[in-house]
Protein backbone atom coordinates (compact mmCIF):
# COMPACT_ATOMS: atom_id res chain seq x y z
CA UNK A 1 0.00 0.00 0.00
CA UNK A 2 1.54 3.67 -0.93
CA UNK A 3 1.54 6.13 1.60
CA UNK A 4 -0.52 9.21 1.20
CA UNK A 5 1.21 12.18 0.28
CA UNK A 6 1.50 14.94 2.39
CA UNK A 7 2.40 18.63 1.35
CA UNK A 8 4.32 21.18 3.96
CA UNK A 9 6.75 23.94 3.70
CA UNK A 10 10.15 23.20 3.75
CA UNK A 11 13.71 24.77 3.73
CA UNK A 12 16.36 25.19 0.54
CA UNK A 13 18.58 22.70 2.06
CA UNK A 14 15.32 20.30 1.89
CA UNK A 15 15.35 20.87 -1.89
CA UNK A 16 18.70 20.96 -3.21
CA UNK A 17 19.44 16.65 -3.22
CA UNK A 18 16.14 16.72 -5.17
CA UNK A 19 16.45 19.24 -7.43
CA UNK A 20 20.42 18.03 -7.85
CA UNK A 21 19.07 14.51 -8.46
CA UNK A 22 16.23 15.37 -11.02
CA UNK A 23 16.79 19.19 -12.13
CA UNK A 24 20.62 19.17 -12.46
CA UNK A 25 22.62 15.98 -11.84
CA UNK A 26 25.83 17.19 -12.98
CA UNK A 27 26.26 20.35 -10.30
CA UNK A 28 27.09 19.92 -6.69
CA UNK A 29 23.80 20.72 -4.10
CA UNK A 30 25.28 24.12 -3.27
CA UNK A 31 25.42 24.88 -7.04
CA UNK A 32 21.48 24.06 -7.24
CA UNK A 33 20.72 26.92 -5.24
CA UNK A 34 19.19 29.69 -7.00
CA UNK A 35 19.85 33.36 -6.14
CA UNK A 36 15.96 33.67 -5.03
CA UNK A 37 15.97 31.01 -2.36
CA UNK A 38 16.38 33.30 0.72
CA UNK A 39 13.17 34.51 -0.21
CA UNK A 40 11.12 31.72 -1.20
CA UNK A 41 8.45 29.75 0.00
CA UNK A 42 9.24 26.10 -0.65
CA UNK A 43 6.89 23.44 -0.73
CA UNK A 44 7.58 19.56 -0.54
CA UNK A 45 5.96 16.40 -0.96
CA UNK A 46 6.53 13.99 1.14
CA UNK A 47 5.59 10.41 1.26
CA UNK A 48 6.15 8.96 4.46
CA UNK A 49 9.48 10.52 5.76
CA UNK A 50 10.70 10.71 2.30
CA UNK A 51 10.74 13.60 0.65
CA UNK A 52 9.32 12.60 -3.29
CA UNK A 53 8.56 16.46 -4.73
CA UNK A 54 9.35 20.20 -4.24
CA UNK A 55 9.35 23.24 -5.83
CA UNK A 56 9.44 27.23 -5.28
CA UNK A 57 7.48 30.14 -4.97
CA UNK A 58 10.09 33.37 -5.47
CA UNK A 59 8.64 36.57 -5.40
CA UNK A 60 9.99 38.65 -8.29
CA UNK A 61 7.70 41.94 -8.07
CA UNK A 62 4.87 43.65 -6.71
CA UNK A 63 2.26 40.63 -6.40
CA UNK A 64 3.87 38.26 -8.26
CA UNK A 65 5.20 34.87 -7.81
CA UNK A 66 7.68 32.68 -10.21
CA UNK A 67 7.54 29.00 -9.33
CA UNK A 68 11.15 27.55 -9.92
CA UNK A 69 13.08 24.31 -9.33
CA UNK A 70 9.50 21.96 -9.95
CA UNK A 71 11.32 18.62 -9.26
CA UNK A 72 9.46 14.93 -8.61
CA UNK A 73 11.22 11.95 -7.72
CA UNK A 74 11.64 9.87 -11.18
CA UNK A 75 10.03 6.62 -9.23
CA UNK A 76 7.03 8.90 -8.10
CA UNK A 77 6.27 10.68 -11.54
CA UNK A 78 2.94 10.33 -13.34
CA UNK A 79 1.22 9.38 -9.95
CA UNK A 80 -0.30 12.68 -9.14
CA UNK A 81 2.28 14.48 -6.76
CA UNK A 82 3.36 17.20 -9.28
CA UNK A 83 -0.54 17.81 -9.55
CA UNK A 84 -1.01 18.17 -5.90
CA UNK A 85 2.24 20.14 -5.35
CA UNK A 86 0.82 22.27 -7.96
CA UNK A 87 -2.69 23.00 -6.10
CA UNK A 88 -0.55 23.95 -3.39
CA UNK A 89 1.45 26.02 -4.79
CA UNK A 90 -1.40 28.23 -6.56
CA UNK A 91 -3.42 28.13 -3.22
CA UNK A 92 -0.29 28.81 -1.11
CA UNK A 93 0.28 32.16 -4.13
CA UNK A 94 -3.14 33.34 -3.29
CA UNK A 95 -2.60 32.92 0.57
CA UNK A 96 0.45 35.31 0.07
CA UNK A 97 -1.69 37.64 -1.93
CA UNK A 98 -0.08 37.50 -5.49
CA UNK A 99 -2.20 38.39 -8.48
CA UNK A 100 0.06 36.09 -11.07
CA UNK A 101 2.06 33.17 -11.07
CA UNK A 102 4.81 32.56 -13.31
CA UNK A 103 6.98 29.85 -14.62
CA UNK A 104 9.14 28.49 -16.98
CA UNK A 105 8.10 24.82 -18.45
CA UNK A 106 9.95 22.15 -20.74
CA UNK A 107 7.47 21.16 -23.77
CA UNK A 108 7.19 17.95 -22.44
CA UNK A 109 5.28 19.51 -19.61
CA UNK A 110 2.61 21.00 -21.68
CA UNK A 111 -0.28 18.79 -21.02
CA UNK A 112 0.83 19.31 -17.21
CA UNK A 113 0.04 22.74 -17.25
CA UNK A 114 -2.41 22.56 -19.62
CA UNK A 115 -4.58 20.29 -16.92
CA UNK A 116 -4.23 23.85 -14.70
CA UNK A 117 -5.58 25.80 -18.05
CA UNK A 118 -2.53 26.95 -19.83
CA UNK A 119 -1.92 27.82 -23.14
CA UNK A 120 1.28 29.10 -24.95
CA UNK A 121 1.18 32.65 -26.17
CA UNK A 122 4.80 33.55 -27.68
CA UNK A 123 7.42 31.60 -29.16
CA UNK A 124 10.09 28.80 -27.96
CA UNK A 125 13.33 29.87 -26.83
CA UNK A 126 16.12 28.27 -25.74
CA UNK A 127 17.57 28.37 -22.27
CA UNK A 128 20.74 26.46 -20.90
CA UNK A 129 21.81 23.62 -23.01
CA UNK A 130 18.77 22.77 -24.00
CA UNK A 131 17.64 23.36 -27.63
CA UNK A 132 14.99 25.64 -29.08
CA UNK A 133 12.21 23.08 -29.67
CA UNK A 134 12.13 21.78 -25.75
CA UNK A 135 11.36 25.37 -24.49
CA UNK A 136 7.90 27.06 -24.81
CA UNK A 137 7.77 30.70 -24.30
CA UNK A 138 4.99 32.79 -22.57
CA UNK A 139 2.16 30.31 -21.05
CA UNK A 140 -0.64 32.20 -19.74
CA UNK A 141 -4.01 30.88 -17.35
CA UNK A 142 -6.88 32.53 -16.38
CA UNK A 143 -6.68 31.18 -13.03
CA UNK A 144 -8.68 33.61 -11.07
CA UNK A 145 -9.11 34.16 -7.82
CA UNK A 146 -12.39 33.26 -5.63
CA UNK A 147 -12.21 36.79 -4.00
CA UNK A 148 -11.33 39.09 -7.34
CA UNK A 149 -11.20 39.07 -11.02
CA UNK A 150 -7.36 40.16 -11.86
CA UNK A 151 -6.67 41.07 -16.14
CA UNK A 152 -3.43 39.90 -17.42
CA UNK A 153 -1.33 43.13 -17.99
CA UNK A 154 1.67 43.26 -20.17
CA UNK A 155 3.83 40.13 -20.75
CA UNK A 156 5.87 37.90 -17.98
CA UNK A 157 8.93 39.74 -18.14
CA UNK A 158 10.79 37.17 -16.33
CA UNK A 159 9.39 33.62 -17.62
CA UNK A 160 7.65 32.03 -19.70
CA UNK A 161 3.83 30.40 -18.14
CA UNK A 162 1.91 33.10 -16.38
CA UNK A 163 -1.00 32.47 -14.04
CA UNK A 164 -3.26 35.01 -13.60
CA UNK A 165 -4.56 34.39 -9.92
């Protein structure tokens, strides 16, 4: 029987063996941190003890939020964690009053985001060593919030997949 997956805030140091171990296998832990981490609220996922899934929410401006460093175990993807992490994370954004959401996404995460109502709305780009056609540019969602109705103004000026919360 699989444990149920609980979500909770955690630290940077919680995050960096998983996003070494899935986001960037080749760099040390201390060269996974990210220069936004002091500031960040990180979620993880834990099953059990173990931690299986964590990202972060970095505030980059005046109500808004860029999620970085979305990393799932490899042995726990595809089995809903990512999903729930994400709830969280848009839930835990409106908690700390943002008005948008944004983030950068491979294209083999499209029909993730897409399940959250995404849609691409500007060209690839390429970022790292990645190539051009496994980076989509500019994602947007209408994602409202249950207390106000927020318009989408101007582009993400930092990433690429905007929520509008």
């Amino acid at each position: 029987m699989t444990a149920q997956i609980q979500i909770a805030r955690i630290t940077t140091e919680d995050c960096l063996p998983l996003r070494r171990e899935i986001l960037w296998p080749g760099l040390t832990e201390d060269e996974c941190r990210v220069p936004q981490d002091p500031e960040a609220t990180h979620l993880g996922a834990f099953r059990g003890e173990k931690l299986v899934g964590c990202l972060s929410l970095c505030p980059i401006g005046p109500d808004l939020i860029q999620l970085r460093k979305f990393a799932v175990a490899a042995e726990c993807q595809g089995r809903g964690i990512g999903a729930q992490l994400m709830r969280e994370a848009i839930e835990t954004c409106r908690l700390l009053g943002a008005e948008r959401l944004e983030l950068d996404a491979r294209s083999s995460a499209l029909g993730f985001y897409e399940k959250f109502g995404m849609s691409r709305w500007a060209p690839y780009f390429s970022k790292d060593r990645l190539s051009i056609s496994e980076w989509p540019s500019r994602f947007e969602s209408r994602l409202l919030a249950r207390k106000k109705r927020v318009p989408l103004v101007g582009a993400c000026r930092l990433s690429d997949c905007c929520f509008v919360l």
